[in-house]
N, C-alpha and C. Protein backbone atom coordinates (compact mmCIF):
# COMPACT_ATOMS: atom_id res chain seq x y z
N UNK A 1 0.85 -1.17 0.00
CA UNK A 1 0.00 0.00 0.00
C UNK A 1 0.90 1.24 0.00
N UNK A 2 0.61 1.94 -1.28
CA UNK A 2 0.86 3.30 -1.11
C UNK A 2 1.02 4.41 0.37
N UNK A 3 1.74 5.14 0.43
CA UNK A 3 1.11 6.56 1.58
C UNK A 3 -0.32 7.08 1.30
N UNK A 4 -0.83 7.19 -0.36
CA UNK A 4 -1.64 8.03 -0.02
C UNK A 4 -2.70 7.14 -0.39
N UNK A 5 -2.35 5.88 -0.55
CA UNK A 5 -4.03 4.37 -0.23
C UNK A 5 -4.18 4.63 1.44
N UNK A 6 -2.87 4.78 2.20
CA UNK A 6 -3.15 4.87 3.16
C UNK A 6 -4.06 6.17 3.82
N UNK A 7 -3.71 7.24 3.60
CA UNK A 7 -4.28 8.22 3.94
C UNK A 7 -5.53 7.85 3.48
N UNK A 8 -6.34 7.84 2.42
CA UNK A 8 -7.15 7.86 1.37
C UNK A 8 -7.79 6.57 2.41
N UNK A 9 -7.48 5.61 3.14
CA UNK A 9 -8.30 4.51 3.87
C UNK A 9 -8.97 5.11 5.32
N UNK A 10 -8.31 6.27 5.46
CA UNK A 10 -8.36 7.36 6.62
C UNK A 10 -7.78 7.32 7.96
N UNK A 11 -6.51 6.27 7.49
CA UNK A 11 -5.49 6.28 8.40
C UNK A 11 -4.74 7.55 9.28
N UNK A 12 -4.42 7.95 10.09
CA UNK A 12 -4.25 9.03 10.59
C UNK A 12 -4.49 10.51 9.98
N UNK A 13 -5.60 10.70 11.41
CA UNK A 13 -6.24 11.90 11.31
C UNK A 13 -5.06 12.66 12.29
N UNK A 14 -4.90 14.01 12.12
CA UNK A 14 -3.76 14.92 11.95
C UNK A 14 -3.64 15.04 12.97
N UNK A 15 -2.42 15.46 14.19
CA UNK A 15 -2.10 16.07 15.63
C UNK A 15 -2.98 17.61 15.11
N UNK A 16 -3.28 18.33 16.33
CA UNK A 16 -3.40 19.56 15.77
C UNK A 16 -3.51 20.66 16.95
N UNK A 17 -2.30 20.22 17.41
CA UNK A 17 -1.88 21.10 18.45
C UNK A 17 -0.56 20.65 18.64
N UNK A 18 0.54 22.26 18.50
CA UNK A 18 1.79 21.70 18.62
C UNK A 18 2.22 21.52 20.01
N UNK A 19 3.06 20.38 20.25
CA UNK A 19 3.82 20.43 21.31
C UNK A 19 5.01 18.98 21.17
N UNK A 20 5.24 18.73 22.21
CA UNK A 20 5.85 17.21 22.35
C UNK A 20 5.28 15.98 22.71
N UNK A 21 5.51 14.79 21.56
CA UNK A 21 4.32 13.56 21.82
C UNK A 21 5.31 12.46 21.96
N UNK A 22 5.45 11.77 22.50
CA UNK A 22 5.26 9.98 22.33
C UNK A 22 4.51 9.50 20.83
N UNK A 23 5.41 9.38 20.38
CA UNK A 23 4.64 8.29 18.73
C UNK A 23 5.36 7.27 18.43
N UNK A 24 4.43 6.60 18.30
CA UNK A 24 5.00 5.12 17.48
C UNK A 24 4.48 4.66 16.11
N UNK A 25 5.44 4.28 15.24
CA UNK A 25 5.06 4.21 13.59
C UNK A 25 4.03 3.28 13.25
N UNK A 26 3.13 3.91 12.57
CA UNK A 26 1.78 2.95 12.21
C UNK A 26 1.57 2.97 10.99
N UNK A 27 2.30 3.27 9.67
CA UNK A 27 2.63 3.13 8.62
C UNK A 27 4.37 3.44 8.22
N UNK A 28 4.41 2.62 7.38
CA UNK A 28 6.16 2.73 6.72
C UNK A 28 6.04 2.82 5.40
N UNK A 29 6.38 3.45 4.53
CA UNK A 29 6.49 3.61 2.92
C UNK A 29 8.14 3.76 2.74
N UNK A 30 8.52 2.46 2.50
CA UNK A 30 9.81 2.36 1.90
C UNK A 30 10.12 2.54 0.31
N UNK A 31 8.74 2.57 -0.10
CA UNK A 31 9.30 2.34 -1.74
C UNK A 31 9.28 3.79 -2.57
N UNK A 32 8.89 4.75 -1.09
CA UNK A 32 8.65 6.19 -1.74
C UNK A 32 10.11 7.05 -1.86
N UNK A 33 9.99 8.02 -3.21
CA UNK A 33 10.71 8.66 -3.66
C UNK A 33 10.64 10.52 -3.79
N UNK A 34 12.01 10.88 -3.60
CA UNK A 34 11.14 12.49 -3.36
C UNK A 34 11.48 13.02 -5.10
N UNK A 35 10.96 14.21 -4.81
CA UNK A 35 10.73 14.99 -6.46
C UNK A 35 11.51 14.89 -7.28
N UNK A 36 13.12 14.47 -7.15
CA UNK A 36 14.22 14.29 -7.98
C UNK A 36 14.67 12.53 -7.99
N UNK A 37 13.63 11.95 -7.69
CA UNK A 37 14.11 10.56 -7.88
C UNK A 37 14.28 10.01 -7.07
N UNK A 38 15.21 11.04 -5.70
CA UNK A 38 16.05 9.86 -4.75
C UNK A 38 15.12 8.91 -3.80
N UNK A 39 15.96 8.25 -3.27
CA UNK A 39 14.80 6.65 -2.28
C UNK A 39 14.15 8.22 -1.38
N UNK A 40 13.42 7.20 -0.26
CA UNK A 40 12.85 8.58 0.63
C UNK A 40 11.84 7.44 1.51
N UNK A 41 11.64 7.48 3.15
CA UNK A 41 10.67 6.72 3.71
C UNK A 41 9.93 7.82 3.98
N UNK A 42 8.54 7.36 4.00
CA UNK A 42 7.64 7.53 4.50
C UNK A 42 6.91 7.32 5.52
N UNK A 43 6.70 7.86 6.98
CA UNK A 43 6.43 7.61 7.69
C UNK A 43 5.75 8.21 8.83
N UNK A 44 3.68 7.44 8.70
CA UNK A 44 3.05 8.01 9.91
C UNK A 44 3.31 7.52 10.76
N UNK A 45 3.45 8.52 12.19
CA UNK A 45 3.37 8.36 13.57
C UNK A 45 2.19 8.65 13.61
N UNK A 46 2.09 7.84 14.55
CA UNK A 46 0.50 8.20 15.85
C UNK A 46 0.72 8.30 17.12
N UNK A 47 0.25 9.51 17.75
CA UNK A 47 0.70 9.35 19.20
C UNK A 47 -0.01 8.60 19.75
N UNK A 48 0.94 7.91 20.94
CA UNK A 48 0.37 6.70 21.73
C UNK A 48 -0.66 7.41 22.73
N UNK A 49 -1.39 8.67 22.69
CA UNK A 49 -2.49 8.88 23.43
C UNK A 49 -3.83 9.21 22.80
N UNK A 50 -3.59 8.96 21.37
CA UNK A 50 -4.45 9.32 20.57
C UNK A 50 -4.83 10.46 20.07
N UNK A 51 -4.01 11.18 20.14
CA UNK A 51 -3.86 12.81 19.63
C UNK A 51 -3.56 12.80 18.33
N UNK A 52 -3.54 11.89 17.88
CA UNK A 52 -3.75 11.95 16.32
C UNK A 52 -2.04 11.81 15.68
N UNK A 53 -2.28 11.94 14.28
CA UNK A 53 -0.87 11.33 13.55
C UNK A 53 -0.03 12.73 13.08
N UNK A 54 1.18 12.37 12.37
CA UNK A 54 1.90 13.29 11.81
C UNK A 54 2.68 12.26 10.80
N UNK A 55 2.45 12.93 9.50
CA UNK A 55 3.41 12.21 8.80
C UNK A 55 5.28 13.04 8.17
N UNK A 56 6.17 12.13 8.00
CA UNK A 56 7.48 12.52 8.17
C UNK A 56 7.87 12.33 6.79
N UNK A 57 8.57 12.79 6.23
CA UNK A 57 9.65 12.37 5.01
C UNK A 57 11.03 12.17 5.02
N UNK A 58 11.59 11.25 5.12
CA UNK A 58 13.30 10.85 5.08
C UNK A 58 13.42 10.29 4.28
N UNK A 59 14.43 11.61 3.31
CA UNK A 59 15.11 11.42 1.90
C UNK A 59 16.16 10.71 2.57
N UNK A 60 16.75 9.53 1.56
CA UNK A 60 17.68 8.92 1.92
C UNK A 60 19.29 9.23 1.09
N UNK A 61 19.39 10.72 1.94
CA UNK A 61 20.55 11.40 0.78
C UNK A 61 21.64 12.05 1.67
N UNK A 62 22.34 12.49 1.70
CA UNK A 62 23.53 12.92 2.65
C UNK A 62 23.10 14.27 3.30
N UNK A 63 22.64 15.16 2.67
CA UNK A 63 21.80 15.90 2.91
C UNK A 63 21.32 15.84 4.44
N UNK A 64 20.05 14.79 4.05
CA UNK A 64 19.60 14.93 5.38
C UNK A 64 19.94 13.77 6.67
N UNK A 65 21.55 13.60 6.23
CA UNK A 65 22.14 13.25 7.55
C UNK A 65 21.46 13.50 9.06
N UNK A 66 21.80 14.53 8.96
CA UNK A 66 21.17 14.99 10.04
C UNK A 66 19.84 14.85 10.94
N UNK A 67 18.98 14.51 10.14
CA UNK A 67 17.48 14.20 10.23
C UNK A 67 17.33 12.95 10.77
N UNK A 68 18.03 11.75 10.25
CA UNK A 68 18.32 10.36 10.47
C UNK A 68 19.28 9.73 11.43
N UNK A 69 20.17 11.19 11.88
CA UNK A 69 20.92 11.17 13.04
C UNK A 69 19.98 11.77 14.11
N UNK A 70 19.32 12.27 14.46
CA UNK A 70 18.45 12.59 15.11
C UNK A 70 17.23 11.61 15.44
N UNK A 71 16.45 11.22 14.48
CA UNK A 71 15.82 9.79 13.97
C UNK A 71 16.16 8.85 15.40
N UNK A 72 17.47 8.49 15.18
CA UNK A 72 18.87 7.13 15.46
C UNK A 72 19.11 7.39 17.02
N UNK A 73 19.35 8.40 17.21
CA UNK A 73 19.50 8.77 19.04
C UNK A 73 17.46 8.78 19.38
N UNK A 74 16.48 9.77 18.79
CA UNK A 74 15.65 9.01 19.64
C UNK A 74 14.87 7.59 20.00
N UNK A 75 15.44 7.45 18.99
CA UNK A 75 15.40 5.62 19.02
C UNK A 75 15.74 4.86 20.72
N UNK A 76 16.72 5.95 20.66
CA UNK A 76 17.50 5.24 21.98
C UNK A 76 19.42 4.49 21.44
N UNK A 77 19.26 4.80 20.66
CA UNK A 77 20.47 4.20 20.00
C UNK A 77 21.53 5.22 20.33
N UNK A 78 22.94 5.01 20.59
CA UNK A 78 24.05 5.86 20.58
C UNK A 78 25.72 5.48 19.64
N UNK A 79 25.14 4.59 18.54
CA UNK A 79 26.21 4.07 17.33
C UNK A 79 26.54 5.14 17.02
N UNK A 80 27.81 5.47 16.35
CA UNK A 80 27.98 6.84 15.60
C UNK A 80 28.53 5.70 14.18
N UNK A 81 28.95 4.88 14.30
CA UNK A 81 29.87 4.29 13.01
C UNK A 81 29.06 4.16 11.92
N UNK A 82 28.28 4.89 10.75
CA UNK A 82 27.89 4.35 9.93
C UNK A 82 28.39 5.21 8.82
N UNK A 83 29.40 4.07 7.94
CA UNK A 83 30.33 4.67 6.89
C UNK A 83 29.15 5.22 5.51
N UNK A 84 27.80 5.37 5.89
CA UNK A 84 26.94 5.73 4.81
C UNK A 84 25.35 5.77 5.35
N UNK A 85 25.35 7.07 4.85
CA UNK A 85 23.32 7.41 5.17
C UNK A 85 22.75 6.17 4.80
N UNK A 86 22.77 5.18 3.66
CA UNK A 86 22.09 4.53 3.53
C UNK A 86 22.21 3.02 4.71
N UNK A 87 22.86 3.22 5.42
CA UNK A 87 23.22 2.09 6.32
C UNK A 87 22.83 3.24 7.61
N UNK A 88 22.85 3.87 8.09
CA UNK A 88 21.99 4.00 9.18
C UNK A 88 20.72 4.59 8.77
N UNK A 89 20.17 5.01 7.55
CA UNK A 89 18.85 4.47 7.18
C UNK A 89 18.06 3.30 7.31
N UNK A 90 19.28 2.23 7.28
CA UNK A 90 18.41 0.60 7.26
C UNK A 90 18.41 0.51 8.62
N UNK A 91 19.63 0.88 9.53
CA UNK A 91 19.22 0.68 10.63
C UNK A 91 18.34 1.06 11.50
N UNK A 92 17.72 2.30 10.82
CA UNK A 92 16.61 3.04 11.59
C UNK A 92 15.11 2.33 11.23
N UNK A 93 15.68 2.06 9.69
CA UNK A 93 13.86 1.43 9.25
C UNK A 93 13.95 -0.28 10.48
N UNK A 94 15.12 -0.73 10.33
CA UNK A 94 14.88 -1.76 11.28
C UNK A 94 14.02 -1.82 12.69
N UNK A 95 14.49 -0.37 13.37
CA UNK A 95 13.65 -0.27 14.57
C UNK A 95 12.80 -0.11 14.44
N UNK A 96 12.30 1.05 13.44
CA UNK A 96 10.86 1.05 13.22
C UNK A 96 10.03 0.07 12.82
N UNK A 97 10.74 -0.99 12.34
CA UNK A 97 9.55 -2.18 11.88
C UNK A 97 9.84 -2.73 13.25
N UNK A 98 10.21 -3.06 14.73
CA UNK A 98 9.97 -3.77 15.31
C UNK A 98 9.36 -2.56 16.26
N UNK A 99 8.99 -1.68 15.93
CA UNK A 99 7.72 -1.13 16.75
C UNK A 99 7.99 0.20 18.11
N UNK A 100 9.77 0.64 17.24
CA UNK A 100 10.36 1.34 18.69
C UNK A 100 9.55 2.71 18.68
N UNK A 101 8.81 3.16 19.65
CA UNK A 101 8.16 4.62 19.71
C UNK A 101 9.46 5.48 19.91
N UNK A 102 9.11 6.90 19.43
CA UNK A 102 10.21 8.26 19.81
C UNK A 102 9.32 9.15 20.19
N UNK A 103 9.66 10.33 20.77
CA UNK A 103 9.48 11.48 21.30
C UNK A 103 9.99 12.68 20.35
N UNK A 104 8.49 13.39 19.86
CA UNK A 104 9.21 14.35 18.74
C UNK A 104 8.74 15.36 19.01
N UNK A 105 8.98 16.84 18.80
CA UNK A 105 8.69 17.86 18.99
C UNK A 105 7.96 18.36 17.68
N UNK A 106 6.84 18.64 17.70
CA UNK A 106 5.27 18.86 16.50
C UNK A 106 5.64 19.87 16.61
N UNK A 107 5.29 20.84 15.10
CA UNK A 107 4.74 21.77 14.93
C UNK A 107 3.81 22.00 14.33
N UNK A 108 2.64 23.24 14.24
CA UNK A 108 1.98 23.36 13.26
C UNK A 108 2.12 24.35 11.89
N UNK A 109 2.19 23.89 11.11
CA UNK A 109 2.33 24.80 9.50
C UNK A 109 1.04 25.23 8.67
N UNK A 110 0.70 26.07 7.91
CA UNK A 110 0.04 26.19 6.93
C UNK A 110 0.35 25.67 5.93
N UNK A 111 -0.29 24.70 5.27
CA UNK A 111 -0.07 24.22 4.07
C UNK A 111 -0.84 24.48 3.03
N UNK A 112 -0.56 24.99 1.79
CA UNK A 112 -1.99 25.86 1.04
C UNK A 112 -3.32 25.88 1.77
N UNK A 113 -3.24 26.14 2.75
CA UNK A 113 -4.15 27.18 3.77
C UNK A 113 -5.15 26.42 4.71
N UNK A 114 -4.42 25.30 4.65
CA UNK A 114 -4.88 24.45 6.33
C UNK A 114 -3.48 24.04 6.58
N UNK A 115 -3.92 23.92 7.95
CA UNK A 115 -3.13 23.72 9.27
C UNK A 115 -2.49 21.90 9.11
N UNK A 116 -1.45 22.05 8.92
CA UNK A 116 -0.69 20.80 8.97
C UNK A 116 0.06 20.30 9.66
N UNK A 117 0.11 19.51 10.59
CA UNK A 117 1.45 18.96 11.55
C UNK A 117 2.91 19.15 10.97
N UNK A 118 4.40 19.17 11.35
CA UNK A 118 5.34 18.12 11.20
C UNK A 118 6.12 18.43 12.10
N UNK A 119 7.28 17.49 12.09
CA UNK A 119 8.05 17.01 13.02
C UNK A 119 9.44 17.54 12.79
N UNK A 120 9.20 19.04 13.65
CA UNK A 120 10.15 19.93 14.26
C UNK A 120 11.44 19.02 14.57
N UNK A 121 11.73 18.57 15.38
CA UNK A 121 12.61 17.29 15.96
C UNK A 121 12.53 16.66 16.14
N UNK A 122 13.22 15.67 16.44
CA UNK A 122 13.28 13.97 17.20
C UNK A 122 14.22 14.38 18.44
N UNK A 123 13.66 13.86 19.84
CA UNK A 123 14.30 13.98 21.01
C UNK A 123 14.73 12.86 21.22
N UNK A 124 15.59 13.29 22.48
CA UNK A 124 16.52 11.73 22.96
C UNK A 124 14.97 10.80 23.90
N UNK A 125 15.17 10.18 24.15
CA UNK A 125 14.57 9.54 25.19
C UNK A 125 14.46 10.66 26.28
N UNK A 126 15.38 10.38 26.87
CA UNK A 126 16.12 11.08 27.75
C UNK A 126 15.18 12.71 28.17
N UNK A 127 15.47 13.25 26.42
CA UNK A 127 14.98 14.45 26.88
C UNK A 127 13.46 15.30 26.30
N UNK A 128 13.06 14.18 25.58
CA UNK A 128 11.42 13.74 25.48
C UNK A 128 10.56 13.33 27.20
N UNK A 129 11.38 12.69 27.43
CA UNK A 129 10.45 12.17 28.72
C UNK A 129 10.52 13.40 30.13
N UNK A 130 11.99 14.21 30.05
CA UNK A 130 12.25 15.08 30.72
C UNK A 130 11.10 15.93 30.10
N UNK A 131 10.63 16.37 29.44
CA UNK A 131 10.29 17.64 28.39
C UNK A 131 8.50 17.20 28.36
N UNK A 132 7.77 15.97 28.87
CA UNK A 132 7.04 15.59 28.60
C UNK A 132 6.43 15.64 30.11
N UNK A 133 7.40 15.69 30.99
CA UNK A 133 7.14 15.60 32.49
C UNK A 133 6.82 17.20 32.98
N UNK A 134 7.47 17.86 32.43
CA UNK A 134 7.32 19.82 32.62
C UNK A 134 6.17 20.01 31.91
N UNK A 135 5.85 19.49 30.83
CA UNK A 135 4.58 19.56 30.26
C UNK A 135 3.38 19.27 31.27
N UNK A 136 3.31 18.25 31.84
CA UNK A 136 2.27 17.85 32.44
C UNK A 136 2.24 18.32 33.74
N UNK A 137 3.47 19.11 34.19
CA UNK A 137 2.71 19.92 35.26
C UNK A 137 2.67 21.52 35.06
N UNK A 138 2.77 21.79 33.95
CA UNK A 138 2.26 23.21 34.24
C UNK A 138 0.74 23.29 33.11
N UNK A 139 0.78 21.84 32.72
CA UNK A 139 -0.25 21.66 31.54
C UNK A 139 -2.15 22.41 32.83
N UNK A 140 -3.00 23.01 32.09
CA UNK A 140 -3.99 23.32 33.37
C UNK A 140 -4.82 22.29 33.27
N UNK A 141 -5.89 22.56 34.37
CA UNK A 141 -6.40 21.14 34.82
C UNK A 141 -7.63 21.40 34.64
N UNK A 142 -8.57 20.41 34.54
CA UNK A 142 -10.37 20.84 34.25
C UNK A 142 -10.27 20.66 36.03
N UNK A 143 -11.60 21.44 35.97
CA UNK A 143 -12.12 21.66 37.29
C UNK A 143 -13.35 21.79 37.71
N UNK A 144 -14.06 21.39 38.93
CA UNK A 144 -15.72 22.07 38.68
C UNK A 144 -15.80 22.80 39.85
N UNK A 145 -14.53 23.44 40.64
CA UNK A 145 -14.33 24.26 41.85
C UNK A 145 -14.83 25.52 41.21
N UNK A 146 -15.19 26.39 42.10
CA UNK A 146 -15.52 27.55 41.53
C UNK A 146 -13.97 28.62 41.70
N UNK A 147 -13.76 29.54 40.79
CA UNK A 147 -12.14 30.34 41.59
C UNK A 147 -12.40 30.88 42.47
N UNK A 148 -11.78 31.21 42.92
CA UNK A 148 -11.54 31.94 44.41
C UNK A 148 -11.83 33.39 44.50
N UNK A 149 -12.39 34.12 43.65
CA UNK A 149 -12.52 35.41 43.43
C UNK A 149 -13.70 35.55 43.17
């Protein structure tokens, strides 16, 4: 299945509020390619609280080193040796097919004139779960107290 059989089946409906989530991959498109040819994965997250999906693009080009090094640490991984993007590409699609969740920092964009998720960063473990913990306490709380004033 395609990305967009998938979408088109109504596989993830959009995050739509930015912040930092817990997601784990619930579609993979390995066979996708970006506008000049090169390989490229495809890949929706869904956050594990049900806040809905975000989908990612990783060109598999030197370029976006960086993206896939980022990817690779929130994995939880700390390898640096990979003599080629396309080898810690495989190693990343590996985790993702056995189901490893990351911690990414959402944003929201306009995209010809609705509101679209993507994925600002990939955090460490480490500092997703730190970053997810400050969240939830200054996050406000429902209440049926009346205020104090």
């Amino acid at each position: 299945m395609k990305a967009s059989e998938y979408r088109d089946s109504g596989g993830g409906a959009s995050i739509e509020k930015a912040g930092v989530y817990r997601l784990m991959p619930a579609y993979i498109d390995t066979e996708a390619k970006t506008k000049n040819g090169d390989p490229m994965l495809k890949v929706c997250w869904e956050d594990k609280n049900g806040n809905g999906s975000v989908w990612d693009n990783l060109p598999v080009i030197d370029t976006a080193g960086f993206k896939w090094g980022r990817l690779w640490f929130a994995l939880g991984e700390e390898d640096r040796d990979f003599p080629a993007i396309q080898d810690l590409a495989n190693a990343c699609i590996r985790k993702l097919n056995a189901q490893i969740d990351v911690y990414a920092k959402v944003i929201i964009e306009t995209y010809k004139g609705n509101p679209m998720p993507r994925i600002e960063s990939y955090l460490s473990p480490e500092e997703g779960e730190a970053t997810m913990k400050a969240m939830s306490r200054t996050a406000p709380r429902d209440t049926d107290e009346e205020p104090p004033f």
